[in-house]
N, C-alpha and C. Protein backbone atom coordinates (compact mmCIF):
# COMPACT_ATOMS: atom_id res chain seq x y z
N UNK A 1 149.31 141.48 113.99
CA UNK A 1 149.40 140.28 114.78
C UNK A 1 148.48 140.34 115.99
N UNK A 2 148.56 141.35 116.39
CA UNK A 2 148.01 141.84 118.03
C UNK A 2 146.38 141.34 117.83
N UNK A 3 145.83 142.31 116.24
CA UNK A 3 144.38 141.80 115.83
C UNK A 3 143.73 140.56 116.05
N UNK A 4 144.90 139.47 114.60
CA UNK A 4 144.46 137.89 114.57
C UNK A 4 144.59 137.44 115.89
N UNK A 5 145.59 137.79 116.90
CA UNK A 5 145.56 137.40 118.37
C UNK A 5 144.36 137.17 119.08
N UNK A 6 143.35 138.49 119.09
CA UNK A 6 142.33 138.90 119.86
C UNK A 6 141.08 138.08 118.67
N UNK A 7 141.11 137.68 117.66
CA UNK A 7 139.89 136.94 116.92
C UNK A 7 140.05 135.88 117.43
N UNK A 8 141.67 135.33 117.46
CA UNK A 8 141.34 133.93 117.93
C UNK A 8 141.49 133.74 119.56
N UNK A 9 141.18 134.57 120.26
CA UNK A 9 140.84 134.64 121.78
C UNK A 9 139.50 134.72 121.61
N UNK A 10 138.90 135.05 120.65
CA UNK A 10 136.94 135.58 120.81
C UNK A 10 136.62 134.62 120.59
N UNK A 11 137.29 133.71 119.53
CA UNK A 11 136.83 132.48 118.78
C UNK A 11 136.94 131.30 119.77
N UNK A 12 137.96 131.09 120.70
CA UNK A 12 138.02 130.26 121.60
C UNK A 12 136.80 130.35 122.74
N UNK A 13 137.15 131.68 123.29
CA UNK A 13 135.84 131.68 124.04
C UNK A 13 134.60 131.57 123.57
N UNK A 14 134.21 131.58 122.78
CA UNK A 14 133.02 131.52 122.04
C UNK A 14 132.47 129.69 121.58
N UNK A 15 133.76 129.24 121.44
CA UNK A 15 133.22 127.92 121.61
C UNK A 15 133.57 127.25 122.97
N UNK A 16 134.26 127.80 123.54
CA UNK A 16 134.13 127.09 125.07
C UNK A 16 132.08 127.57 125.68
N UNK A 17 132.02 128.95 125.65
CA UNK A 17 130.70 129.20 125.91
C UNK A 17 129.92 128.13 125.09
N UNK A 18 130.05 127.52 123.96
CA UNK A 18 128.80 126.90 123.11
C UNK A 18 129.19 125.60 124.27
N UNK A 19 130.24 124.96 124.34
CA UNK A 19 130.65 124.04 125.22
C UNK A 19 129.90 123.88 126.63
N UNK A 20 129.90 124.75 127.51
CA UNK A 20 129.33 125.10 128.38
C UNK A 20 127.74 125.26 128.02
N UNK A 21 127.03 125.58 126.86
CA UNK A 21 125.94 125.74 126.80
C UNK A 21 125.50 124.37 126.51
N UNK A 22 125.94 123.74 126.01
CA UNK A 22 125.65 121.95 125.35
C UNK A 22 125.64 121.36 126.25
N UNK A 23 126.63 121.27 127.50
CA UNK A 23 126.56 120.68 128.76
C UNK A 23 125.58 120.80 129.16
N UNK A 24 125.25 122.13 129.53
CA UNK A 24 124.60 122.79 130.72
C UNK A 24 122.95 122.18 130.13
N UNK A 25 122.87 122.46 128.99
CA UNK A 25 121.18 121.97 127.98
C UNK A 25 121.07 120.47 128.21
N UNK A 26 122.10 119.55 127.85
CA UNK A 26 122.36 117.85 128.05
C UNK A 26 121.93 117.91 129.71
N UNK A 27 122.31 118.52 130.73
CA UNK A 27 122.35 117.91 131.78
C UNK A 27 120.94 118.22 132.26
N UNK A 28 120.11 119.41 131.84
CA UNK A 28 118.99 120.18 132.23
C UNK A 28 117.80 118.91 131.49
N UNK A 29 117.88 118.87 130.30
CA UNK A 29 117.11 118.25 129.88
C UNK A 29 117.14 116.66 130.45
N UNK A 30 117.96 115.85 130.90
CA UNK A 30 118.41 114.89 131.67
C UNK A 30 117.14 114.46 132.17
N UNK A 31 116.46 115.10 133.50
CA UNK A 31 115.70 115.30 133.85
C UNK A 31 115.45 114.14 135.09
N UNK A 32 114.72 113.71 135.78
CA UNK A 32 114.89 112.64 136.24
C UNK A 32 114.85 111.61 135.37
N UNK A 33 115.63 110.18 135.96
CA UNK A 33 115.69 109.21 134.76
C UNK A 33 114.28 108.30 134.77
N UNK A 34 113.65 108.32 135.88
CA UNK A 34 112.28 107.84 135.81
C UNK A 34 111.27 108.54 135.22
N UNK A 35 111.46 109.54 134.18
CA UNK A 35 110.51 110.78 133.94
C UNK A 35 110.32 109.68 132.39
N UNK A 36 109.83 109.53 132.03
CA UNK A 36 109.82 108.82 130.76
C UNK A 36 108.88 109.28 129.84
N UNK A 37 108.51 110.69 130.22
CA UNK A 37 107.09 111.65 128.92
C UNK A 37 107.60 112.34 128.19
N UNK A 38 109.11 112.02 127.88
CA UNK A 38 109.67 112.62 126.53
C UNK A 38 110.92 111.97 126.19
N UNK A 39 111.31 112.43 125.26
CA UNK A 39 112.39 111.44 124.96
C UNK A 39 112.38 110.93 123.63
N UNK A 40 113.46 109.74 122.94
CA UNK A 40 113.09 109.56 121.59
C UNK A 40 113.37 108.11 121.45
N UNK A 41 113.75 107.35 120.55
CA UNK A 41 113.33 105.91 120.73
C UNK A 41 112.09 105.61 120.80
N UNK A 42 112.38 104.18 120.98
CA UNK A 42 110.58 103.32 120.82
C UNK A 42 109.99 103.86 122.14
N UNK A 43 108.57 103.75 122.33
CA UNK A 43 107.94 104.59 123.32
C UNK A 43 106.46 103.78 123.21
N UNK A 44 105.75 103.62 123.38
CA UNK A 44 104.45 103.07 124.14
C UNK A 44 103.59 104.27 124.62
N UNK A 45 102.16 104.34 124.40
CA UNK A 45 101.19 105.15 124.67
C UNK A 45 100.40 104.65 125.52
N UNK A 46 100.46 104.91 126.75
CA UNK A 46 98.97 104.29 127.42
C UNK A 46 98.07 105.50 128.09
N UNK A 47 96.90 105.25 128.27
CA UNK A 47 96.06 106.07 129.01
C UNK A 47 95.62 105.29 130.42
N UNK A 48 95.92 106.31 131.37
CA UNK A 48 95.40 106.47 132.52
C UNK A 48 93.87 107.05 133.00
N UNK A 49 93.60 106.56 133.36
CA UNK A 49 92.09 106.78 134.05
C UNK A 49 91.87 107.07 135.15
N UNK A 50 91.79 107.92 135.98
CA UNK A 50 91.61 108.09 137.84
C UNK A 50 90.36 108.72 138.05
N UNK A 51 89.34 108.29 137.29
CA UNK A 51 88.15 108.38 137.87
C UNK A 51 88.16 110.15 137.76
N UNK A 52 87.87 110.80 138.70
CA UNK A 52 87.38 112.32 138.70
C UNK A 52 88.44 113.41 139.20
N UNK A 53 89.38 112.50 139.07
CA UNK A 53 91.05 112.84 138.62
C UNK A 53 91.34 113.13 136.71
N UNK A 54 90.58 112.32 136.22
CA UNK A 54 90.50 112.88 134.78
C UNK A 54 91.69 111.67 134.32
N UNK A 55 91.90 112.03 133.19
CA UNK A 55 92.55 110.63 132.31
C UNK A 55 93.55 111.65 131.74
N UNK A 56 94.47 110.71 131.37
CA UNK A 56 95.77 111.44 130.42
C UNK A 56 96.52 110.20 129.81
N UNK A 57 96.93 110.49 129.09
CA UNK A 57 97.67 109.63 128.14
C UNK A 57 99.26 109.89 128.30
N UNK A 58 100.17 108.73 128.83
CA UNK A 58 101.45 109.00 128.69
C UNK A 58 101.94 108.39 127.83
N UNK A 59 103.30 109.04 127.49
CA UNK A 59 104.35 108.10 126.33
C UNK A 59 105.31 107.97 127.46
N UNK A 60 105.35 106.44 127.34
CA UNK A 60 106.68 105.75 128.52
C UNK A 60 107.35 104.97 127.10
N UNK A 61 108.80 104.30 127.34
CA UNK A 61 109.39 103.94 126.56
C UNK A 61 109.11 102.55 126.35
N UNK A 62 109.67 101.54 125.53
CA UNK A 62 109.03 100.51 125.33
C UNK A 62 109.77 99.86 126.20
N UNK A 63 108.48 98.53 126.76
CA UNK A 63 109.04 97.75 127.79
C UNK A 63 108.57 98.56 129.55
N UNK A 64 107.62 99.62 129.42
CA UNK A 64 107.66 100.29 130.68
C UNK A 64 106.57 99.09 130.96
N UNK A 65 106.79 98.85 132.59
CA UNK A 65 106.14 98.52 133.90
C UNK A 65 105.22 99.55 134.10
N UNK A 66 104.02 98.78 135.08
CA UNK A 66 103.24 99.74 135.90
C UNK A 66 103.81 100.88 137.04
N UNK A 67 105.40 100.24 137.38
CA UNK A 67 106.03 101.36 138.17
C UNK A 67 106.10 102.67 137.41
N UNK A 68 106.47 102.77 136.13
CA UNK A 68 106.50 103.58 135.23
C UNK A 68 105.60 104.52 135.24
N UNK A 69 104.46 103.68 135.05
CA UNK A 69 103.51 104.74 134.68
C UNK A 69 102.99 105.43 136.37
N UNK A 70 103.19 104.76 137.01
CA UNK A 70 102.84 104.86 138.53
C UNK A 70 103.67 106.10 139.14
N UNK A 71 105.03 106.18 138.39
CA UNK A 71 105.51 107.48 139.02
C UNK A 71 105.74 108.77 138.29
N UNK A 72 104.98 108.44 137.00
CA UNK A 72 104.22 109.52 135.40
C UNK A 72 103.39 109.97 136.02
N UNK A 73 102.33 109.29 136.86
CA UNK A 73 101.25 109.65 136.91
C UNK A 73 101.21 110.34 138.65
N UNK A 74 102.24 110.24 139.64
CA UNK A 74 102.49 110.64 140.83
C UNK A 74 101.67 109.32 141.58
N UNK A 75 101.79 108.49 141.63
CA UNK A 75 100.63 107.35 142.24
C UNK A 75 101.83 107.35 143.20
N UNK A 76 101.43 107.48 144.45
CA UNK A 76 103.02 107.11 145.83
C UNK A 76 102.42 105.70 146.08
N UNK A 77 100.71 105.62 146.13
CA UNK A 77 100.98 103.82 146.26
C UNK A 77 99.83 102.82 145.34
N UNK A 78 101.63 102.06 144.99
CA UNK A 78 101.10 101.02 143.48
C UNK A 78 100.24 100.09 143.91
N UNK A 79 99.90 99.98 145.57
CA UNK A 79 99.29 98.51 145.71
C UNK A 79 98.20 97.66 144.64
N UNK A 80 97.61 98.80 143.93
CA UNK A 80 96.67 98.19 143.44
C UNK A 80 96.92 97.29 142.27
N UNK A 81 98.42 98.00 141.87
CA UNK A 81 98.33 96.19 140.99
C UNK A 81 100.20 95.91 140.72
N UNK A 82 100.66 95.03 140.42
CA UNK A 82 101.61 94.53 140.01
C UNK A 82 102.83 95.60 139.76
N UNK A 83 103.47 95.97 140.41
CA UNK A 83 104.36 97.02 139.76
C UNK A 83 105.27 96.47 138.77
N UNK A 84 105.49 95.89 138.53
CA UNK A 84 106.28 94.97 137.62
C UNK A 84 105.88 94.60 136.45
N UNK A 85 104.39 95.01 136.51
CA UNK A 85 103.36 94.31 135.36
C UNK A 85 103.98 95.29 133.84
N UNK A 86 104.28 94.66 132.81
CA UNK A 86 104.72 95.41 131.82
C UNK A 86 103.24 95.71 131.24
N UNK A 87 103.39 97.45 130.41
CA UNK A 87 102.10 97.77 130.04
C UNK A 87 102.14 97.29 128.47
N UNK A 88 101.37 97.30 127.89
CA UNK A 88 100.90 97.58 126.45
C UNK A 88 100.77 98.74 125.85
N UNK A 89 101.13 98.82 124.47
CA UNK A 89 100.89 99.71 123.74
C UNK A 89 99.61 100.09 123.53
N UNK A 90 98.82 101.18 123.41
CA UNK A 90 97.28 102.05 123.32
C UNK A 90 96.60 101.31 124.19
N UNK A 91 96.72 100.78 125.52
CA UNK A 91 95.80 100.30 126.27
C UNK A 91 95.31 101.45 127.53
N UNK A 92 94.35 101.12 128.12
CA UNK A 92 93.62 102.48 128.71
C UNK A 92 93.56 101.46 129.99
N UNK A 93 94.24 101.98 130.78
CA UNK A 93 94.49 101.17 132.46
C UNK A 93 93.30 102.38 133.13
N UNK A 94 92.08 101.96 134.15
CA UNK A 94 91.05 102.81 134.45
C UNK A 94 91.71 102.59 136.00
N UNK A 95 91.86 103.13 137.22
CA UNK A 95 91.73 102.87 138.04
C UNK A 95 90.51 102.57 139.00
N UNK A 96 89.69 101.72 139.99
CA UNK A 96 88.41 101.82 139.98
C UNK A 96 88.51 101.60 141.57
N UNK A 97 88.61 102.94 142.34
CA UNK A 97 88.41 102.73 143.87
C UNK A 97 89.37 102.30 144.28
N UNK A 98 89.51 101.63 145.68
CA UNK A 98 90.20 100.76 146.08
C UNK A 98 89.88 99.24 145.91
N UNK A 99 89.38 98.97 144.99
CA UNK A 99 89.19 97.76 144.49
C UNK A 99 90.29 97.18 143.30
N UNK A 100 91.09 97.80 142.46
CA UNK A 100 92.33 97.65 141.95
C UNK A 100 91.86 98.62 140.25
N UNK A 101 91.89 97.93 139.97
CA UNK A 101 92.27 98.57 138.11
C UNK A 101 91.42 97.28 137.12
N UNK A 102 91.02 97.99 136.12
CA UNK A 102 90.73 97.29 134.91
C UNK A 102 91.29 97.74 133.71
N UNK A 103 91.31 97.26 132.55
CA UNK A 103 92.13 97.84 131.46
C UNK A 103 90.84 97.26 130.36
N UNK A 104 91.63 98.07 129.05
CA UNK A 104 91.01 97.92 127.79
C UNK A 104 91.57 98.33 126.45
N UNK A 105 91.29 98.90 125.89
CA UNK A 105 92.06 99.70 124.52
C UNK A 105 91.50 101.34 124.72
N UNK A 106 92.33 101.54 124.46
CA UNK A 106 91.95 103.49 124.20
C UNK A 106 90.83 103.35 122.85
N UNK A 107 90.15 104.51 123.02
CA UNK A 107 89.24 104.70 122.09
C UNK A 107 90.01 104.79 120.42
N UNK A 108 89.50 104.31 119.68
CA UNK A 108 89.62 103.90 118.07
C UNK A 108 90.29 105.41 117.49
N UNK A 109 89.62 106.38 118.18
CA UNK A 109 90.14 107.81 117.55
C UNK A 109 91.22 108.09 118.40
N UNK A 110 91.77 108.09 119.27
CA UNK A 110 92.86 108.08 120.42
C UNK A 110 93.67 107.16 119.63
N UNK A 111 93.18 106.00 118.92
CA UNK A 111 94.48 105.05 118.75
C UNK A 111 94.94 105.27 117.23
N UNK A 112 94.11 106.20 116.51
CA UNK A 112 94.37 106.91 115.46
C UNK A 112 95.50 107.99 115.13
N UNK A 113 94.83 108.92 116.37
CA UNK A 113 95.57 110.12 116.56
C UNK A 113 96.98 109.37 116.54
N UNK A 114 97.54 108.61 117.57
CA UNK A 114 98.71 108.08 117.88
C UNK A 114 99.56 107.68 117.11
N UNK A 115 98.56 106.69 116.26
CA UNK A 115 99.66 106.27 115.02
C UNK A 115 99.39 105.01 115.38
N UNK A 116 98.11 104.31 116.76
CA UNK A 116 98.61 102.73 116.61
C UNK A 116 97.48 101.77 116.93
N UNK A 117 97.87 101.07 115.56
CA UNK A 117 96.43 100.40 114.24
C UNK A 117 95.30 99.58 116.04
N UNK A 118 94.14 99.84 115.34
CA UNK A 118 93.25 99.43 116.29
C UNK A 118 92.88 97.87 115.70
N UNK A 119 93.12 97.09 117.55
CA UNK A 119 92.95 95.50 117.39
C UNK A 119 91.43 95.37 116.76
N UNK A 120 91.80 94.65 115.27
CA UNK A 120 90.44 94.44 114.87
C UNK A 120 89.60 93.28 115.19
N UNK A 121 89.82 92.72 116.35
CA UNK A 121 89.18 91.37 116.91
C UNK A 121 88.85 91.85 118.22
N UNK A 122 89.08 93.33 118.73
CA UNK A 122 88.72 93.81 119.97
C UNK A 122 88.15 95.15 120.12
N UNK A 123 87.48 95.60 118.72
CA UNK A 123 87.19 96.62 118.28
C UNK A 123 85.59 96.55 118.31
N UNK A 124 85.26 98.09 119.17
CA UNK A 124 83.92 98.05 118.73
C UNK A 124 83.27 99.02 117.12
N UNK A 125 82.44 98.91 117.32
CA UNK A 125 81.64 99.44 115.96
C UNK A 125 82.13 101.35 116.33
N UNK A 126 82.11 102.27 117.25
CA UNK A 126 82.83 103.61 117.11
C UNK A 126 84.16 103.43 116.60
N UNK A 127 85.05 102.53 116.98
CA UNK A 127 86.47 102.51 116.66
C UNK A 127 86.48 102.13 115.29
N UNK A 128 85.88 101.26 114.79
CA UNK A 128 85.92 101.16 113.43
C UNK A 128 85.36 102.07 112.41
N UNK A 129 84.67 102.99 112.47
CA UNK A 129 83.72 104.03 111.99
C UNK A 129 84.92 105.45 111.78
N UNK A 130 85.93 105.51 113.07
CA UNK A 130 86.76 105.96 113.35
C UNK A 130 87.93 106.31 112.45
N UNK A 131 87.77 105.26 111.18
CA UNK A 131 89.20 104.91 110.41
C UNK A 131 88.54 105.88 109.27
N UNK A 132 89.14 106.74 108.93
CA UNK A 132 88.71 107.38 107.26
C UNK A 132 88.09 106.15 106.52
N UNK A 133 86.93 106.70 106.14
CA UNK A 133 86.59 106.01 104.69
C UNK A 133 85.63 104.53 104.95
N UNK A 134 85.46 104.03 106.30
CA UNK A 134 84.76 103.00 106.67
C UNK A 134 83.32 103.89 107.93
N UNK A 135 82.31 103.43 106.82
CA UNK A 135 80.94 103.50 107.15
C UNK A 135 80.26 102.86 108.67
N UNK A 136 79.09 103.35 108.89
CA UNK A 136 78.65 102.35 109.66
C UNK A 136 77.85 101.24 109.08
N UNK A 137 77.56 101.27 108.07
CA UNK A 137 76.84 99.91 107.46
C UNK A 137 78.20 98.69 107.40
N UNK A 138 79.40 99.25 107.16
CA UNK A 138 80.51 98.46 106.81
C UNK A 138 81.34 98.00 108.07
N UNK A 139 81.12 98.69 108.88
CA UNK A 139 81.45 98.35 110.31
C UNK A 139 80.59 97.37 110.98
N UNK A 140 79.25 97.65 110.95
CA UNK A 140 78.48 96.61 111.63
C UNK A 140 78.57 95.20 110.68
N UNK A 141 78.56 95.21 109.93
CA UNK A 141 78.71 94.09 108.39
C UNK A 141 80.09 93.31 109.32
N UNK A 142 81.53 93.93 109.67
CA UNK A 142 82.28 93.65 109.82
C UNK A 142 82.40 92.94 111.65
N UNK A 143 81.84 93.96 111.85
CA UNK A 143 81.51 92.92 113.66
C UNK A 143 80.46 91.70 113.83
N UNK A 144 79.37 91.70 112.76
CA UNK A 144 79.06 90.17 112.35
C UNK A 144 79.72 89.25 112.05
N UNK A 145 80.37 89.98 111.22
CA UNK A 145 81.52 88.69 110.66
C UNK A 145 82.03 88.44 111.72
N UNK A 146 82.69 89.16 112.54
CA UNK A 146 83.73 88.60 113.09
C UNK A 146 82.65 87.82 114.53
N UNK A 147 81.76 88.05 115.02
CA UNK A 147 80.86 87.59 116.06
C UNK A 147 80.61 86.05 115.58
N UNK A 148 80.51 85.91 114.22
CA UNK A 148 79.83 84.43 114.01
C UNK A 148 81.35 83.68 113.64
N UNK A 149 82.46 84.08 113.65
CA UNK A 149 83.81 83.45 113.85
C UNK A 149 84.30 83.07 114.54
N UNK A 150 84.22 84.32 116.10
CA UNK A 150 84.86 84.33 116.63
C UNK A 150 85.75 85.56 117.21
N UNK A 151 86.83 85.21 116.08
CA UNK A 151 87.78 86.50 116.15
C UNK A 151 87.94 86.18 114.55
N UNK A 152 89.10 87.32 113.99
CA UNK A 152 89.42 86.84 113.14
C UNK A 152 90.59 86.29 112.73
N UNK A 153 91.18 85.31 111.97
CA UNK A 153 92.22 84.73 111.98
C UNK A 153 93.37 85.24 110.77
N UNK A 154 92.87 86.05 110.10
CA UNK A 154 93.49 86.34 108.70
C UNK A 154 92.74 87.23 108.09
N UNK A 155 93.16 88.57 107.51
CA UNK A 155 92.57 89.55 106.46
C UNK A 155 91.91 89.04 105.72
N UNK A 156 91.87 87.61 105.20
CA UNK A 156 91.58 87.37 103.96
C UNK A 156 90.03 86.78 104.68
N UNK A 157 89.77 86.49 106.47
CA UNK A 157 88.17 86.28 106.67
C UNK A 157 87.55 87.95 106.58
N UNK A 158 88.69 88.57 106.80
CA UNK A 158 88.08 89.78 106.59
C UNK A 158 87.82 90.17 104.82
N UNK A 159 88.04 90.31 104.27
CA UNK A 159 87.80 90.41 102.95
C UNK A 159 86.99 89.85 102.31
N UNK A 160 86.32 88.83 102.94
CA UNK A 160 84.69 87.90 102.49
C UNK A 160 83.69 88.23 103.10
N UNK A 161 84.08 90.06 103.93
CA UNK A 161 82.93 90.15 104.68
C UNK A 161 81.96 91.32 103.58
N UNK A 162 81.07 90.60 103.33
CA UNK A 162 79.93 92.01 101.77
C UNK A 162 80.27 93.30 101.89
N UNK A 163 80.66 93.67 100.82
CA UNK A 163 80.86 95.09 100.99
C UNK A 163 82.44 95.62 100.99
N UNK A 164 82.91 94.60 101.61
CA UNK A 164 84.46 95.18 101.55
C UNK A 164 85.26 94.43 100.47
N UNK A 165 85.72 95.53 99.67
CA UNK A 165 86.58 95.78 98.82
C UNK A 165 87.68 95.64 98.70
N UNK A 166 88.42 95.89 97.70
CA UNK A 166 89.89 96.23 97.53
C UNK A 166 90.22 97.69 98.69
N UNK A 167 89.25 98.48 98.46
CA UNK A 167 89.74 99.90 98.84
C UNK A 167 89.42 99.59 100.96
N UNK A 168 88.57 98.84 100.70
CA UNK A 168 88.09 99.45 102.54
C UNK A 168 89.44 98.05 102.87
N UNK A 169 89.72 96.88 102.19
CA UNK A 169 90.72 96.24 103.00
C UNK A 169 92.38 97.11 103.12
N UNK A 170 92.70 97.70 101.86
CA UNK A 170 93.81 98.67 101.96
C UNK A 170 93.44 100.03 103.11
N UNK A 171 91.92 99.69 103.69
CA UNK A 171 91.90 100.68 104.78
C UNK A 171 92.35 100.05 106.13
N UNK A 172 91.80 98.50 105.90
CA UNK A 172 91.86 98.13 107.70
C UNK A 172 93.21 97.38 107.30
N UNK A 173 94.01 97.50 106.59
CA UNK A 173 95.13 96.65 106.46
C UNK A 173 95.88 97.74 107.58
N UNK A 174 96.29 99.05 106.87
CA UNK A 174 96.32 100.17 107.29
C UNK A 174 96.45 100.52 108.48
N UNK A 175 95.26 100.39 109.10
CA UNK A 175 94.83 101.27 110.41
C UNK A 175 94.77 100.36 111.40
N UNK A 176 94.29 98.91 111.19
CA UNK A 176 94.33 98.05 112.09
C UNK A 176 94.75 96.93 112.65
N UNK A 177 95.09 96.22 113.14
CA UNK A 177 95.77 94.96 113.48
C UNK A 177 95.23 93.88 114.00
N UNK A 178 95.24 92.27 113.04
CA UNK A 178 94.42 90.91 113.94
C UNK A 178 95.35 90.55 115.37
């Protein structure tokens, strides 16, 4: 009796310790709640630019503000633009002086790596070259097209552009987005 006594005293403490360790890991990892560069759920990629500060790319959650990224990035002051301003997904915010900020898309291979399809109506000829399996003859072919359009309105103006196929449209269906 005395034995099974003392297993199930080891056994108790042993999950009170796992208890205590689950807490203690939940509350550590917690982290601040404005910290938003990890985590799981939907999430948003943007890149930062600070000039000769160097660039970095954060994952904030979806729906983050420029406050967001403003206190990712240690910025103590947002004046330069909208704190409220909600960001976009793969967009590249540059900061430029004290003159405020400009934005754009992250580079075609940056928006690869990520997982998120490059705007094909705002794409230059590297970003498209960028996608497995599309050329530069087929890229420039494809920014004509779209220059004497416009933009494009539908895969299917893309698919009347020479050269592209069954196989290169199952590429930009793929990788990119009108």
């Amino acid at each position: 009796m005395t034995r099974s006594r003392e297993i199930q005293t080891l056994l108790w403490a042993l999950a009170g310790a796992l208890v205590v360790v689950g807490v203690v890991t939940w509350w550590l990892g917690r982290g601040d709640p404005r910290d938003h560069s990890s985590g799981s759920g939907p999430a948003i990629y943007v890149e930062l630019d600070r000039g000769a500060q160097g660039t970095v790319v954060y994952r904030l959650p979806a729906g983050a503000t420029a406050r967001d990224l403003f206190w990712a990035a240690g910025i103590a002051d947002p004046s330069r633009w909208d704190p409220s301003r909600a960001l976009e997904n793969g967009r590249l915010y540059r900061l430029e002086g004290e003159s405020g900020w400009s934005e754009s898309w992250m580079s075609g291979e940056r928006l690869l790596a990520l997982g998120i399809p490059i705007p094909l109506n705002e794409c230059s000829r590297e970003d498209l070259v960028a996608i497995p399996g599309i050329g530069e003859a087929t890229a420039v072919r494809i920014l004509e097209r779209r220059a004497s359009l416009g933009r494009f309105g539908s895969y299917r103006e893309v698919a009347e552009v020479p050269g592209v196929g069954p196989k290169t449209m199952e590429l930009l269906t793929r990788y990119t987005r009108l």
